[in-house]
Protein backbone atom coordinates (compact mmCIF):
# COMPACT_ATOMS: atom_id res chain seq x y z
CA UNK A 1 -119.00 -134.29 -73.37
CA UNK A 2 -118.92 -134.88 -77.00
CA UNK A 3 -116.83 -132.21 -77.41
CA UNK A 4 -114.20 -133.49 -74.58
CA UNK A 5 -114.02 -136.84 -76.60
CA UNK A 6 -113.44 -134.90 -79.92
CA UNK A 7 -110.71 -132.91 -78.68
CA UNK A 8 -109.28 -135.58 -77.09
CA UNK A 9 -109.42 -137.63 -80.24
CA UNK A 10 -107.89 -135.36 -82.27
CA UNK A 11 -105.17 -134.71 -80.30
CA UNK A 12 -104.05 -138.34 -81.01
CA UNK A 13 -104.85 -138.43 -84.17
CA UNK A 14 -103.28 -134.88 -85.52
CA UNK A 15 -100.25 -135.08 -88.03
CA UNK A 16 -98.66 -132.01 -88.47
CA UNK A 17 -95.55 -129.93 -88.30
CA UNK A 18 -97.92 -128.39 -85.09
CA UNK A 19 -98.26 -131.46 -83.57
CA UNK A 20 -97.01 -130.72 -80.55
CA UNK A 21 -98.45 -127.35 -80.06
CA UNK A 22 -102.28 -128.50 -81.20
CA UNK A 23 -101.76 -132.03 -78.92
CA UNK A 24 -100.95 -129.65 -76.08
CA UNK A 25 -104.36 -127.31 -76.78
CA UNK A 26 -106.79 -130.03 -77.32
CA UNK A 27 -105.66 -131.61 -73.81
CA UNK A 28 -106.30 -128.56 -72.38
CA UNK A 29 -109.63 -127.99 -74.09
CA UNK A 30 -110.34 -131.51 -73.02
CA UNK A 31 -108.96 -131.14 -69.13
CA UNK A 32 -111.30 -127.85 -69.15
CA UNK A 33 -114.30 -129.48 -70.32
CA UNK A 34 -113.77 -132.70 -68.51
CA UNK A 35 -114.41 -130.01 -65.09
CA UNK A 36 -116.38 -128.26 -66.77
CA UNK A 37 -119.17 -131.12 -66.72
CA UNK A 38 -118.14 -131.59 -62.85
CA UNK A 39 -119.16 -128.05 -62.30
CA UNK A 40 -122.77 -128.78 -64.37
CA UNK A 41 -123.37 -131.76 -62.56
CA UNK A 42 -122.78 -130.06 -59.31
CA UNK A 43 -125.22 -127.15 -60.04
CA UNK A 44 -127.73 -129.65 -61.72
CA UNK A 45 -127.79 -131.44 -58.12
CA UNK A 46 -127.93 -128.00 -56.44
CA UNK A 47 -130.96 -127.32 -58.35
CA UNK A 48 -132.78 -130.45 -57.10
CA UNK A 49 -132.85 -132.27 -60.30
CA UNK A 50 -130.23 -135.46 -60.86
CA UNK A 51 -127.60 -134.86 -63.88
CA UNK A 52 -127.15 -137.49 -66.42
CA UNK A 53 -124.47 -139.85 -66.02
CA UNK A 54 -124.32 -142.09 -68.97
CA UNK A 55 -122.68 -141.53 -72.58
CA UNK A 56 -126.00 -142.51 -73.86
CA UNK A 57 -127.98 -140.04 -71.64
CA UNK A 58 -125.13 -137.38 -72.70
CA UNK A 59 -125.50 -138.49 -76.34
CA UNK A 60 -129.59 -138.00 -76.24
CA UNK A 61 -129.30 -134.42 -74.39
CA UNK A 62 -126.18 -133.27 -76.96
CA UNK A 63 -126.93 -130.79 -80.01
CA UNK A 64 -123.45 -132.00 -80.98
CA UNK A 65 -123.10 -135.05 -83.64
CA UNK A 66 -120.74 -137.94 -82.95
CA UNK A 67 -117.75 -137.88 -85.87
CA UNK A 68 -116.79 -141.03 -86.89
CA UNK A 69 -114.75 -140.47 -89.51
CA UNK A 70 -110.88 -140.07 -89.13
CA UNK A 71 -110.94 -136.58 -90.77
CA UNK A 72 -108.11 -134.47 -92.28
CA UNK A 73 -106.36 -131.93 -89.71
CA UNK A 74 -107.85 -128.68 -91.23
CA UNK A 75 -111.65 -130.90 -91.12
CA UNK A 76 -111.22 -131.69 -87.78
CA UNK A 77 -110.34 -127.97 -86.45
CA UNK A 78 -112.99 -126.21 -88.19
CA UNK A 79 -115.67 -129.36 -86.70
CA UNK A 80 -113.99 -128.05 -83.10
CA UNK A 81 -115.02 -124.69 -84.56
CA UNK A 82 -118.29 -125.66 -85.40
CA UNK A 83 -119.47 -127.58 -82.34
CA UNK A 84 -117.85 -124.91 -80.06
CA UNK A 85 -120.19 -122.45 -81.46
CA UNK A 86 -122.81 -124.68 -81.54
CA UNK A 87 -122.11 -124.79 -77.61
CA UNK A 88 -122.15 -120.87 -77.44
CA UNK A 89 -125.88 -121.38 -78.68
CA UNK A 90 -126.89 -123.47 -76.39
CA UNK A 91 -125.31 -121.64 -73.40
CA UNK A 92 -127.17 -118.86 -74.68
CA UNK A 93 -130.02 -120.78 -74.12
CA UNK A 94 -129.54 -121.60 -70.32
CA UNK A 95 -128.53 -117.97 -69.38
CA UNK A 96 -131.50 -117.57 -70.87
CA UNK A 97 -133.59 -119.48 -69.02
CA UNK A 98 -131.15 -119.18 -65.66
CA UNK A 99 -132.14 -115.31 -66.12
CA UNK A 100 -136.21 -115.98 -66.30
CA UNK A 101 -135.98 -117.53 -63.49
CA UNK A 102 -133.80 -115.62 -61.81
CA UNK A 103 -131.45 -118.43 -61.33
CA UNK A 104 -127.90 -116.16 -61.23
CA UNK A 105 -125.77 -118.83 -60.01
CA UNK A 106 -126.36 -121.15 -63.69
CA UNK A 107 -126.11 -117.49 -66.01
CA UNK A 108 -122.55 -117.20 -64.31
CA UNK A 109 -122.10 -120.55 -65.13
CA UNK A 110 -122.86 -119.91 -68.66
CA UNK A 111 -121.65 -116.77 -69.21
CA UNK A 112 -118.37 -118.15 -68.23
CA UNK A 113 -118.55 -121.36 -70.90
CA UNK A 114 -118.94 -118.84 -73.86
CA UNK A 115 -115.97 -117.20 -72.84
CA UNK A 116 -114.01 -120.03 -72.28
CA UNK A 117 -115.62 -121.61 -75.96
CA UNK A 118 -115.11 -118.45 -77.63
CA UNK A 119 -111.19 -118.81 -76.70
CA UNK A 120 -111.33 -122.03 -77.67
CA UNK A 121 -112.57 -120.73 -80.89
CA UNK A 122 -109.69 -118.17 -81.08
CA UNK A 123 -107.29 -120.62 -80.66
CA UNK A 124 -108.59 -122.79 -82.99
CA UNK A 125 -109.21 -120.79 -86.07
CA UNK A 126 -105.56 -119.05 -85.16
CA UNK A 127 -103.83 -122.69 -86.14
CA UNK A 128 -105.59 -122.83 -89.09
């Protein structure tokens, strides 16, 4: 979730001769992870366990930190960067743990989020 309200941030915020093309890519980035924490919740609940629901439970559970600052374009692609692979780690993580337990369903899950973040990635250090 942090990273949904980051690249939605930034898409308002960006000033560039891009503007349009980056404004277009972090609403997509945000659309995808906007269902992508539908699809989490859903297989939380599957699972048996309740998903959190707050910002402040999303905030405690996050490895991401919250940006305050109104940062300069190039700063605020490479944090995308950044948190996107900090994502990759932590989705390496639950296939992980989906795998030792023989959980299939969440390592799909997973495996599918690093592809999606390393595209995001892509993308992102292309416009740089």
């Amino acid at each position: 979730i942090r990273d949904s309200s980051t690249s939605r941030g930034l898409g308002d915020v960006y000033k560039r001769q891009t503007f349009k093309i980056l404004h277009d890519m972090f609403g997509s980035q945000y659309d995808d992870l906007a269902e992508a924490v539908d699809l989490l919740a859903e297989q939380i609940r599957i699972l048996g366990s309740f998903s959190p629901g707050s910002f402040s439970q999303f905030s405690e559970l996050s490895s991401l930190e919250e940006e305050t600052d109104i940062l300069s374009s190039d700063k605020m692609i490479a944090q995308l960067i950044n948190d996107n692979e900090i994502v990759i780690e932590s989705l390496k993580e639950l296939i992980s743990v989906s795998n030792s337990n023989n959980d299939d369903a969440t390592a799909d899950i997973g495996i599918e989020r690093i592809r999606v973040h390393s595209k995001a990635i892509w993308f992102l250090k292309s416009s740089l």
